[in-house]
Protein backbone atom coordinates (compact mmCIF):
# COMPACT_ATOMS: atom_id res chain seq x y z
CA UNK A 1 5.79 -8.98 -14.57
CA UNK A 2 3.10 -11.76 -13.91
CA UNK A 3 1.05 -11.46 -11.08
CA UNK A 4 -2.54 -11.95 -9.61
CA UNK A 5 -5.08 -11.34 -6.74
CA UNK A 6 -7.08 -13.79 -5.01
CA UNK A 7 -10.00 -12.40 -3.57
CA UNK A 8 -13.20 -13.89 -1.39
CA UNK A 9 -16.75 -13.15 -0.80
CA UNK A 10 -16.54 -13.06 2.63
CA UNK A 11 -13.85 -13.95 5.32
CA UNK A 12 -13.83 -17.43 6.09
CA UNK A 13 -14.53 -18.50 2.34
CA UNK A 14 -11.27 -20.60 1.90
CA UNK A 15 -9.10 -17.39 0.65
CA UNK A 16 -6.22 -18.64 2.32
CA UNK A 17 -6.26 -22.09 1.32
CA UNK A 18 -6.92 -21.73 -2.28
CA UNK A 19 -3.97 -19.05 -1.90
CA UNK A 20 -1.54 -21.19 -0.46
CA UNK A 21 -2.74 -24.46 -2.72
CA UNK A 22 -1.98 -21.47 -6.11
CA UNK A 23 1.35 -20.77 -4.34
CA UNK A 24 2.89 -24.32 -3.36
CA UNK A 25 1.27 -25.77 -7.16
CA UNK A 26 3.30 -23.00 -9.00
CA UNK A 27 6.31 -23.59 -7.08
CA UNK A 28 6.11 -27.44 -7.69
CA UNK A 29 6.19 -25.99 -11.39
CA UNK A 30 9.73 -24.88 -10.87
CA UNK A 31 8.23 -21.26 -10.44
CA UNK A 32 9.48 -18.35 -7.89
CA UNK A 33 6.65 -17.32 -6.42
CA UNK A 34 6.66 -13.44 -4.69
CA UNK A 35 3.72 -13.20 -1.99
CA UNK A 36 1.90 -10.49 -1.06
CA UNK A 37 -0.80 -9.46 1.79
CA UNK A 38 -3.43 -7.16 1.41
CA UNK A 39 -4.46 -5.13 4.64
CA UNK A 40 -2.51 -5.73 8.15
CA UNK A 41 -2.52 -9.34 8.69
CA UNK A 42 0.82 -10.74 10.14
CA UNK A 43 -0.11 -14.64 9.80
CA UNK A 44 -1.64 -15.29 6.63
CA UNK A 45 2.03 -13.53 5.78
CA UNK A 46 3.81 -16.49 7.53
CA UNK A 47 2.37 -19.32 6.05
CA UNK A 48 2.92 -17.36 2.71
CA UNK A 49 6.60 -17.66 3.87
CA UNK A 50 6.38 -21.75 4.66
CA UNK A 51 5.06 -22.33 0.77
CA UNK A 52 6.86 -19.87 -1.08
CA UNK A 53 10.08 -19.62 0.85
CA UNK A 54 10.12 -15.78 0.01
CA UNK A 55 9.20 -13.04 2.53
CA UNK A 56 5.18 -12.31 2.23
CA UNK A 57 4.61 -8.33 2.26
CA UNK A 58 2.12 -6.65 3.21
CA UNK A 59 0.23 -4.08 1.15
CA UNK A 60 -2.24 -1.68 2.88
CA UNK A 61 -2.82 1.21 1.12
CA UNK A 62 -4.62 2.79 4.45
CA UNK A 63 -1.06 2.89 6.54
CA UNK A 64 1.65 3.67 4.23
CA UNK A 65 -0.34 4.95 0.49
CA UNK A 66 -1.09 4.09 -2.61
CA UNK A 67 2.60 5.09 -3.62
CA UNK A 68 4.64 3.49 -1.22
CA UNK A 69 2.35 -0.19 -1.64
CA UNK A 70 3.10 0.40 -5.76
CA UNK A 71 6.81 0.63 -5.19
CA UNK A 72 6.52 -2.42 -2.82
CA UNK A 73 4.67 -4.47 -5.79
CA UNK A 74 7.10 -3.60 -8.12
CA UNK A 75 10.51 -3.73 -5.55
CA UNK A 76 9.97 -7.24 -4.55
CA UNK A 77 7.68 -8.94 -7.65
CA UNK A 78 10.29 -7.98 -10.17
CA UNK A 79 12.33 -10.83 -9.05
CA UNK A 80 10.27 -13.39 -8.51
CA UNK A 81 8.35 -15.45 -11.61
CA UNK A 82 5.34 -14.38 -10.74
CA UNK A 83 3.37 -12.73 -8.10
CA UNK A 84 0.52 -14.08 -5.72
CA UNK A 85 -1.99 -11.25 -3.76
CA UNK A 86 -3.81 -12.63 -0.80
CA UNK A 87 -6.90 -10.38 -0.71
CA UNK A 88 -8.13 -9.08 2.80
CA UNK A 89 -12.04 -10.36 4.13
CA UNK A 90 -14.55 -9.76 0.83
CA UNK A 91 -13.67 -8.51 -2.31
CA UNK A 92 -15.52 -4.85 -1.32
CA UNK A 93 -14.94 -4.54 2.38
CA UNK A 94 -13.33 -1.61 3.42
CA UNK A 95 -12.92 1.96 1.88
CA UNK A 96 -9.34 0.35 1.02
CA UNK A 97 -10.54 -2.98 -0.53
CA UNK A 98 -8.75 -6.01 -2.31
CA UNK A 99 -10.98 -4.60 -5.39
CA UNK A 100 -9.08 -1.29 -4.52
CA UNK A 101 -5.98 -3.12 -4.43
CA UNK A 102 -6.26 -4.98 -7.61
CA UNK A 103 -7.27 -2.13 -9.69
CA UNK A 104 -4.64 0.20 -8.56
CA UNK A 105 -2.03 -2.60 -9.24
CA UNK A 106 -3.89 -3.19 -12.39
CA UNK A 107 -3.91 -7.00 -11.55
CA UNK A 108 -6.27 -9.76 -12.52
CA UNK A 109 -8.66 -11.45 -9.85
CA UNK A 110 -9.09 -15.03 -9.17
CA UNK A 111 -12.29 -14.54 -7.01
CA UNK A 112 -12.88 -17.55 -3.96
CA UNK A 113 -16.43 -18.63 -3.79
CA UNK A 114 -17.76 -21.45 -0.70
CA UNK A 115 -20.11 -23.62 -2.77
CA UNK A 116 -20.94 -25.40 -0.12
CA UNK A 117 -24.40 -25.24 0.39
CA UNK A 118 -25.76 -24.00 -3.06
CA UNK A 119 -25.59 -24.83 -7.18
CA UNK A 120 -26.88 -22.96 -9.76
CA UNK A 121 -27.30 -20.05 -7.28
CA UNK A 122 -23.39 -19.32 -7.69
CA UNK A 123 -23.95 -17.58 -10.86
CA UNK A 124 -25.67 -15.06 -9.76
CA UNK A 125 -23.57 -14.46 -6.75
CA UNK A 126 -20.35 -14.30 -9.56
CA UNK A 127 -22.46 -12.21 -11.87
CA UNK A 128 -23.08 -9.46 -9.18
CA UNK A 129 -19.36 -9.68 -8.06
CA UNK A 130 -18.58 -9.20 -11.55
CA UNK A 131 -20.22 -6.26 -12.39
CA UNK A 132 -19.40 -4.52 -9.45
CA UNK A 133 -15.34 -4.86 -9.82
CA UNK A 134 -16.06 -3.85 -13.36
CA UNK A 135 -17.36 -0.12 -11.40
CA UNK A 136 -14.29 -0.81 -9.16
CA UNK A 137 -12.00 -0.85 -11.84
CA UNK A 138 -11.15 -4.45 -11.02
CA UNK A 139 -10.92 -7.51 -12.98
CA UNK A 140 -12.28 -10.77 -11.90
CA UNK A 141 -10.83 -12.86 -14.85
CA UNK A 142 -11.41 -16.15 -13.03
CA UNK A 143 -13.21 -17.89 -10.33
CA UNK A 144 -12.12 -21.14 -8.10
CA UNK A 145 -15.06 -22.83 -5.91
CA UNK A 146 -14.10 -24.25 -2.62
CA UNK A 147 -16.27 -26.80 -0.51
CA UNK A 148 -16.92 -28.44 -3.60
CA UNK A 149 -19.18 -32.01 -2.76
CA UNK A 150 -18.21 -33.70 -5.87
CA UNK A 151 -17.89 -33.67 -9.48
CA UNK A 152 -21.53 -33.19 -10.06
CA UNK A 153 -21.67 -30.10 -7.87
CA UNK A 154 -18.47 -29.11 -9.12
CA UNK A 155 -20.28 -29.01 -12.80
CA UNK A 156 -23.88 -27.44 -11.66
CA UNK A 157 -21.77 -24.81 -10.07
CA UNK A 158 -19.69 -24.03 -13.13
CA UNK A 159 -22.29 -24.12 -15.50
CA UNK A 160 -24.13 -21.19 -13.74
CA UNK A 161 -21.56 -18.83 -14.78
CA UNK A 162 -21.99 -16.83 -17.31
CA UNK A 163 -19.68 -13.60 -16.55
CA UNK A 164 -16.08 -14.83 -16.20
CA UNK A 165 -14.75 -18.49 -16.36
CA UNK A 166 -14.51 -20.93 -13.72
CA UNK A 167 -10.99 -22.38 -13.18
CA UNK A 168 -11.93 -24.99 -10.84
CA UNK A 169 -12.11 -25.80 -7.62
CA UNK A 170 -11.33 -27.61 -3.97
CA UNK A 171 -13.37 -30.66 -2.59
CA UNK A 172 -15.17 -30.15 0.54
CA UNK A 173 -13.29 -33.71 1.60
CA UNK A 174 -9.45 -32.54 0.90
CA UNK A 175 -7.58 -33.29 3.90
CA UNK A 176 -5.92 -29.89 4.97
CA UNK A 177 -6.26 -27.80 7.97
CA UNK A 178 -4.20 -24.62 9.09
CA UNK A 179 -4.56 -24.94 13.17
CA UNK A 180 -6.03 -21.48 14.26
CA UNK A 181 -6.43 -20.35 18.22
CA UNK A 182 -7.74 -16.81 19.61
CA UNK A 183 -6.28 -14.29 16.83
CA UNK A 184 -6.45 -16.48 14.03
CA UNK A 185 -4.39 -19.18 12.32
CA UNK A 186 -1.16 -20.44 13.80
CA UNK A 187 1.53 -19.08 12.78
CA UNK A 188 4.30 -20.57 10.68
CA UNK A 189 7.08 -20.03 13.62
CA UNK A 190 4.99 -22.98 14.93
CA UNK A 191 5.34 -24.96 11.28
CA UNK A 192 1.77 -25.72 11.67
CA UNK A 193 1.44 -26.72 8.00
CA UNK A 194 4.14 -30.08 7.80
CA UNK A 195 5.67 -30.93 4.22
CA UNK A 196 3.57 -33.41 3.25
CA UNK A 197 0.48 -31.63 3.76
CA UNK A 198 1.88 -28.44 1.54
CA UNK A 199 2.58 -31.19 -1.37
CA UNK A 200 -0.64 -32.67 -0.96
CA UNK A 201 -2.33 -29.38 -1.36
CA UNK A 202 0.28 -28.37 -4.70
CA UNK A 203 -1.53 -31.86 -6.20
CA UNK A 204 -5.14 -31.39 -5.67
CA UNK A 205 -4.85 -27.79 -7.00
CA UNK A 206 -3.51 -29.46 -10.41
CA UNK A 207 -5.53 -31.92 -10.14
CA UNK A 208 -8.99 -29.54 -9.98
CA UNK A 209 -7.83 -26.53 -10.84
CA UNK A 210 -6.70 -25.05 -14.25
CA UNK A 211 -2.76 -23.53 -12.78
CA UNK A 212 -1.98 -23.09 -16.82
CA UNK A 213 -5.18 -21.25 -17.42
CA UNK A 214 -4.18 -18.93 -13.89
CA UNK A 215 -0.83 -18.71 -15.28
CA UNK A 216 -1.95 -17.58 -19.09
CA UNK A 217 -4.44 -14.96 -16.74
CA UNK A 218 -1.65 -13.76 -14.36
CA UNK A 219 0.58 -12.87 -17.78
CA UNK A 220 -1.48 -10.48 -19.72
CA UNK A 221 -1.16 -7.51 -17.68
CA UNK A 222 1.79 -5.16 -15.87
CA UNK A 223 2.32 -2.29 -13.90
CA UNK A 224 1.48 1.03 -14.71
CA UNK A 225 5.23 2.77 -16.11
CA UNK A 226 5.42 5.11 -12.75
CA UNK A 227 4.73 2.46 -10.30
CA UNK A 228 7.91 1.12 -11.15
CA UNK A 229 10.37 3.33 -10.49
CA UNK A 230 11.07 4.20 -7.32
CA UNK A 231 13.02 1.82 -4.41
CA UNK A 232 12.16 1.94 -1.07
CA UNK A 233 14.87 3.51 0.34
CA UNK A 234 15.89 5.43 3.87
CA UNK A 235 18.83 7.31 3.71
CA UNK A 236 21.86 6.26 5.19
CA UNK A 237 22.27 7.40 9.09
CA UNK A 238 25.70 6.38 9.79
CA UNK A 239 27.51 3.11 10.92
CA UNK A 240 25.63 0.28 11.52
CA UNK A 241 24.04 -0.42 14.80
CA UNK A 242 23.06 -2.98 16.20
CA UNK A 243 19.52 -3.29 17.00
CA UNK A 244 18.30 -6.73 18.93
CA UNK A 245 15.26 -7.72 17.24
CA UNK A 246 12.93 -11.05 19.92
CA UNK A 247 12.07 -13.45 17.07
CA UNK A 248 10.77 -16.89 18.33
CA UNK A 249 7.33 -18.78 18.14
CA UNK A 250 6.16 -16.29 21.25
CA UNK A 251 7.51 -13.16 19.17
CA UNK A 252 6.54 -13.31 15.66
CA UNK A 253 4.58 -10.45 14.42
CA UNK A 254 6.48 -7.64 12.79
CA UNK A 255 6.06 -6.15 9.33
CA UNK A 256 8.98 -7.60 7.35
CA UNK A 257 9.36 -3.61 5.85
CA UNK A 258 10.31 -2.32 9.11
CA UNK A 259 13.12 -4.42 9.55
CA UNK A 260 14.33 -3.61 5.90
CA UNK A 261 13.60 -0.04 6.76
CA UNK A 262 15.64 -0.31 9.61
CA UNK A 263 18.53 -1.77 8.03
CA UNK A 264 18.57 0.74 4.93
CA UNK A 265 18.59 3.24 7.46
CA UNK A 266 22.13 1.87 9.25
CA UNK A 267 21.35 -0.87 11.50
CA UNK A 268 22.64 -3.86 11.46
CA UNK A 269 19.22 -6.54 12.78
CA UNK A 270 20.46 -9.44 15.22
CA UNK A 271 17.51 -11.72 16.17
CA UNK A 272 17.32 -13.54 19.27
CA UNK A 273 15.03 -15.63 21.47
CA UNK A 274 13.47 -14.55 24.14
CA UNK A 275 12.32 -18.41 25.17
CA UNK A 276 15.20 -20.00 24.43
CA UNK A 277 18.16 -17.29 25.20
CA UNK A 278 20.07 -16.62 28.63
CA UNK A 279 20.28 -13.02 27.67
CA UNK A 280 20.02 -10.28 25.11
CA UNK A 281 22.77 -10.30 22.14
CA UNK A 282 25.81 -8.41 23.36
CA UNK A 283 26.55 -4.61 22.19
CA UNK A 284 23.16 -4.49 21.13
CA UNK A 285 22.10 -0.50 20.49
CA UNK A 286 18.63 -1.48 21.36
CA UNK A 287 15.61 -3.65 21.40
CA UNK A 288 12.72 -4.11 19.85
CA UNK A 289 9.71 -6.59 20.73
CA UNK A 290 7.37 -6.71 18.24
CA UNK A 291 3.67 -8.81 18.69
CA UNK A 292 2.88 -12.40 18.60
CA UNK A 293 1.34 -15.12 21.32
CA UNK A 294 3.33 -14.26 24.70
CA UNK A 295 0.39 -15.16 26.56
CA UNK A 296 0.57 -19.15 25.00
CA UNK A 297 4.39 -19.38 26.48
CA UNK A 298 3.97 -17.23 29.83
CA UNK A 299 5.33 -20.03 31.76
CA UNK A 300 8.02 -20.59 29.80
CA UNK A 301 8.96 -16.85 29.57
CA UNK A 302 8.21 -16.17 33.58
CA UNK A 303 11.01 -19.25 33.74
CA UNK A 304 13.80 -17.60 31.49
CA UNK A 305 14.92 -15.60 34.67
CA UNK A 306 17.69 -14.64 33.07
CA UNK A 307 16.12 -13.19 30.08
CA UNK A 308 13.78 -11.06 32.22
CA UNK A 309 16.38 -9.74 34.64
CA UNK A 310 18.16 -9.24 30.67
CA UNK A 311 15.67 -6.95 29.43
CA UNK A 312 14.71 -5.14 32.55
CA UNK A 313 18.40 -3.68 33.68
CA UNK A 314 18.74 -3.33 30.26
CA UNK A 315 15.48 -1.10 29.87
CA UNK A 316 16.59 0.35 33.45
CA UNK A 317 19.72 1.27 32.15
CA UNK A 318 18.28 3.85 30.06
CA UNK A 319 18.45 2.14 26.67
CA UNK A 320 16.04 2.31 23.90
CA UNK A 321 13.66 -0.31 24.28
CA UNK A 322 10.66 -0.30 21.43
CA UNK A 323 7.57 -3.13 22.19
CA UNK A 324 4.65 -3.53 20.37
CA UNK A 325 1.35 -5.15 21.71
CA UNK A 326 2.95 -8.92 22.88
CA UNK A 327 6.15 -6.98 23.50
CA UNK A 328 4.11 -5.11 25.80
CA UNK A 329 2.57 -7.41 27.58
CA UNK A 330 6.57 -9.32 27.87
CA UNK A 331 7.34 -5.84 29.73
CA UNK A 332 4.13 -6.01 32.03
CA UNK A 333 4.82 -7.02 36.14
CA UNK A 334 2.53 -9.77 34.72
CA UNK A 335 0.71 -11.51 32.18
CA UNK A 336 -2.87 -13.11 33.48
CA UNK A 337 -3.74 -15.75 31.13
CA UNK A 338 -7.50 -17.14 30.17
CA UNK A 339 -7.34 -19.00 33.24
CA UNK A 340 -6.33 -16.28 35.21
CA UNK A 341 -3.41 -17.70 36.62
CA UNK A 342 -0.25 -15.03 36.34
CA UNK A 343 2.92 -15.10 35.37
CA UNK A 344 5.69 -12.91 36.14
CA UNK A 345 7.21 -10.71 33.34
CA UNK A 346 10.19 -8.17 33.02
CA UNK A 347 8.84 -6.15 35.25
CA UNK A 348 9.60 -2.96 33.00
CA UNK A 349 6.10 -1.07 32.65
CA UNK A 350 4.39 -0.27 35.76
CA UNK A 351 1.05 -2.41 35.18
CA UNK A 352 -0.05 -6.44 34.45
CA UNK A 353 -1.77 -7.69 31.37
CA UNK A 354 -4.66 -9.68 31.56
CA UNK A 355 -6.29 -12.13 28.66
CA UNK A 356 -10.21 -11.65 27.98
CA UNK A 357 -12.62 -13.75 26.11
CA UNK A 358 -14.68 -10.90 24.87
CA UNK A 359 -15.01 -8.98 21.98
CA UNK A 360 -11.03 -8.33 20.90
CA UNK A 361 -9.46 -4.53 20.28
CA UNK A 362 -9.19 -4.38 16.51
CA UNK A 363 -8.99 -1.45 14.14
CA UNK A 364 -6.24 0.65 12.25
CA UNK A 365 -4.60 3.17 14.69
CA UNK A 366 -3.41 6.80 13.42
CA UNK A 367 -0.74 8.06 16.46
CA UNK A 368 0.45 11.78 16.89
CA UNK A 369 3.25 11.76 19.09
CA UNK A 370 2.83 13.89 21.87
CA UNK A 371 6.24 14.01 22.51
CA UNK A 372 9.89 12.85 21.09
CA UNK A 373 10.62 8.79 21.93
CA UNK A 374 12.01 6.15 19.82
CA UNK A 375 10.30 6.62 17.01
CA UNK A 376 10.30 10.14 16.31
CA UNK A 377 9.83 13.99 17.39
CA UNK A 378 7.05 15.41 19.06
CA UNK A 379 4.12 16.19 16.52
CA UNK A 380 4.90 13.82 14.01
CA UNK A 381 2.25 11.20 12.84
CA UNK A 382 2.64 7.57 12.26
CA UNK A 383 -0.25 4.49 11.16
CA UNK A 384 -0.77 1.45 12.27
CA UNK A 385 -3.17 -1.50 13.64
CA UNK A 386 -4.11 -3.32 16.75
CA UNK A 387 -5.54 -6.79 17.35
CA UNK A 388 -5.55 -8.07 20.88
CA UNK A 389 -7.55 -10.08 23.59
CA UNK A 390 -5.45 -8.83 26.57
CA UNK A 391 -6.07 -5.62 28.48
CA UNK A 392 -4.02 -3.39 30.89
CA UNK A 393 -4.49 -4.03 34.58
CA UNK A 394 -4.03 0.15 36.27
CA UNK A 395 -2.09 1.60 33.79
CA UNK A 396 -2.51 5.15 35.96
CA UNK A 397 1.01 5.53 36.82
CA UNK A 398 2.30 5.14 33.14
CA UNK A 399 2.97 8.16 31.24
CA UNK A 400 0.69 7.86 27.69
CA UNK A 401 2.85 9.91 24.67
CA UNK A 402 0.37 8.87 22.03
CA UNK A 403 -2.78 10.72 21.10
CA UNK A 404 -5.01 7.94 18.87
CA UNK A 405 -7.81 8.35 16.11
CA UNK A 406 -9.02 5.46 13.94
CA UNK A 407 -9.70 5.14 10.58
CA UNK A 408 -12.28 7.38 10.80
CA UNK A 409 -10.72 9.89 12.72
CA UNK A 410 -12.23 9.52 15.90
CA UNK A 411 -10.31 9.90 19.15
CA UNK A 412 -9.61 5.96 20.77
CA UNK A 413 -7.88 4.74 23.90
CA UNK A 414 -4.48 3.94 22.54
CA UNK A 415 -1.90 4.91 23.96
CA UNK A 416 1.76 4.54 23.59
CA UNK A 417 3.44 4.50 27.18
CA UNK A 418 6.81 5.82 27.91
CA UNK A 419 9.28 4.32 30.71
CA UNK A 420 12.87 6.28 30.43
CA UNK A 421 13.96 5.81 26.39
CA UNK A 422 11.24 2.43 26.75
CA UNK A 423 8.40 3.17 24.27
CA UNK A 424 5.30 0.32 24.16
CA UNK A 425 1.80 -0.15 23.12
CA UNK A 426 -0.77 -2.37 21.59
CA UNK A 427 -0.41 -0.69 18.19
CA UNK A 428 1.61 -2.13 15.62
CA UNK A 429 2.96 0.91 13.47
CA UNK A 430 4.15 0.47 10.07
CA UNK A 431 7.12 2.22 9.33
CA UNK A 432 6.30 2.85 5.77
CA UNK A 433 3.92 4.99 7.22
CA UNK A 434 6.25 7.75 7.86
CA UNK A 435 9.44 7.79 5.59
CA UNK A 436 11.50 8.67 8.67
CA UNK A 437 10.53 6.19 11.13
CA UNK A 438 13.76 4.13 10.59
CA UNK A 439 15.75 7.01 10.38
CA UNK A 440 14.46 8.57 13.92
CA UNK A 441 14.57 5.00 15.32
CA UNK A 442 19.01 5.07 14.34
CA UNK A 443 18.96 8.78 15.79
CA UNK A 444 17.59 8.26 19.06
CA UNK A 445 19.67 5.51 19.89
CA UNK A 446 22.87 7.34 18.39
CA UNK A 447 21.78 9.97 21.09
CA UNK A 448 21.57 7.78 23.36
């Protein structure tokens, strides 16, 4: 089972380029390429997706354990070629780290370094990342400069290393850019990355960098024995329903896992568009709205009349509805864009939405339920994230189920508001989190 990390030194180092330039030259190698995230991150996942054509997962030890992300690895690498980590901001950041990552998966590390703006003062910088995986329990077996000036630099770089080998690099002057807006790169819904540009990337990596040398790296080590056992698996909770599942360019962000989850458990998952449709898919058990960039297509949402008045008598009717952050917001009387200028929503939830320039909500979210909804009894404890610009305009007549800590277990404001069998809220929860997620998801709505 061949596989790898690719780690930074810092966000913003070229991670994700380097990762998708690894991924698109192995598949022009005739390889199957399995891609994973580290940590929460929804896009970098999608443009995984556009190179690889496989479903990117996302491994984050902090919401769902170190068991649960090892029987992820091992469910969906095993059969693919080879496997291809994105690491999450610098190597060390975070008590769950891509250093963390690597060593629990007991995969090698292709560490990203910027050159741009130094020489022989890489080595040191390599040599201190070295040594400190090494007291991780991490491997960095390789390293790959980006913002490279020329061949020259490329070779005063190189030669400064003295701890690992260099594998090569990216010029500063390569002509690829991933389009990126308020919460980070576009996302591949939007096919911000076209063809050509994919291909061109797959040819400067073999052009600068060594992919046999990566590939020799990424096949001398596997999986610990245990980690290899298990399937993710939900158990069965009758006949299928079906669950209608908003999937466009607006509504994009949604763990691929809880899907998956939700189908092992019994329900059949029928996407739709919320942009483009007249109304939701018929029969449909219930809905779900996961995250994404509502507030980029409000006009073009506050003019599918026939959606909205879909989703509201169908939320009205007493259905289970289950939103999450942009799903929110599509529920809101109204969504205020950066402007300021509203548009009108579903109408569903008691309170607008409003888009801020600040400093965004961000952090990993652990929810008690305070009591039962969609996704499970009263008591029980789920994890997740939230990443968002918007805020709640008078949420005081909205009834809050969800009592919130962070990842260091302080009490935060967010909450989880309930509207008849409607559950929403800003907080993206991972279903691996809690093994019966899925299955409480296909009870409620059997009750229902």
């Amino acid at each position: 089972m061949r596989g790898m990390v690719i780690a930074g030194t810092n966000s913003g180092c070229g991670k994700t380029t380097i990762t998708l330039g690894i991924m698109a030259a192995l598949r022009k190698m005739g390889l199957d390429v399995q891609p994973f995230k580290a940590g929460p991150d929804f896009i970098d996942a999608g443009l995984h997706r556009l190179v690889t054509n496989r479903l990117s997962r996302n491994l984050d030890i902090w919401m769902c354990g170190s068991d649960y992300v090892k029987n992820s690895y091992s469910k969906y690498s095993g059969s693919a070629d080879i496997s291809v980590v994105e690491g999450v901001m610098g190597m060390f950041d975070g008590d769950n780290s891509t250093a963390h990552l690597a060593s629990m998966l007991n995969l090698p590390v292709l560490l990203v370094v910027n050159a741009y703006g130094m020489a022989e003062s890489a080595g040191a910088m390599v040599s201190g990342f070295v040594a400190a995986a090494s007291d991780a329990g991490a491997d960095i077996a390789g390293v790959i400069f980006n913002n490279v000036g020329s061949e020259r630099h490329y070779d005063r770089v190189r030669r400064s290393i003295k701890d690992t080998e260099a594998l090569g690099f990216l010029p500063a002057d390569i002509d690829f850019k991933i389009p990126s807006r308020h919460l980070g790169l576009a996302v591949a819904e939007e096919n911000p990355i076209a063809g050509h540009l994919i291909e061109r990337l797959a040819d400067a990596v073999h052009k600068s960098i060594n992919i046999e040398k990566i590939l020799g790296i990424a096949g001398t080590v596997s999986l610990p024995l245990h980690s290899q056992q298990a399937a993710i698996t939900t158990p069965e909770c009758g006949a299928a329903k079906k669950i209608a599942v908003a999937y466009d360019r607006a509504f994009c962000f949604y763990y691929e896992d809880n899907l998956d989850l939700l189908k092992d458990a019994g329900a059949e998952i029928v996407k739709f568009s919320l942009l483009e449709d007249e109304r939701l898919p018929d029969n449909a058990a219930a809905l779900y709205i996961g995250g994404g960039y509502p507030e980029l297509y409000a006009d073009a949402l506050s003019r599918n009349i026939s959606m909205l008045k879909s989703v509201k008598g169908f939320a009205e009717s007493g259905m289970p509805v289950y939103a999450e952050c942009g799903g929110m917001m599509y529920l809101s009387q109204r969504i205020h864009d950066f402007e300021g200028k509203a548009f009108n929503m579903s109408g569903v939830m008691p309170f607008d939405t409003v888009m801020k320039k600040g400093r965004p909500a961000l952090g990993y979210r652990e929810i008690a339920l305070n009591d039962d909804c969609a996704v499970g009894r009263k008591g029980e404890v789920f994890r997740g994230h939230e990443f968002h610009y918007s805020v709640i305009k008078d949420d005081t007549a909205s009834e809050n189920i969800y009592t919130a800590k962070n990842s260091s277990a302080d009490l935060v404001d967010a909450a989880g508001f309930r509207y008849k069998n409607t559950l929403a809220s800003y907080v993206h929860l991972h279903f691996g989190s809690n093994s019966c997620t899925a299955k409480n998801f296909l009870e409620f709505i059997k009750e229902k």
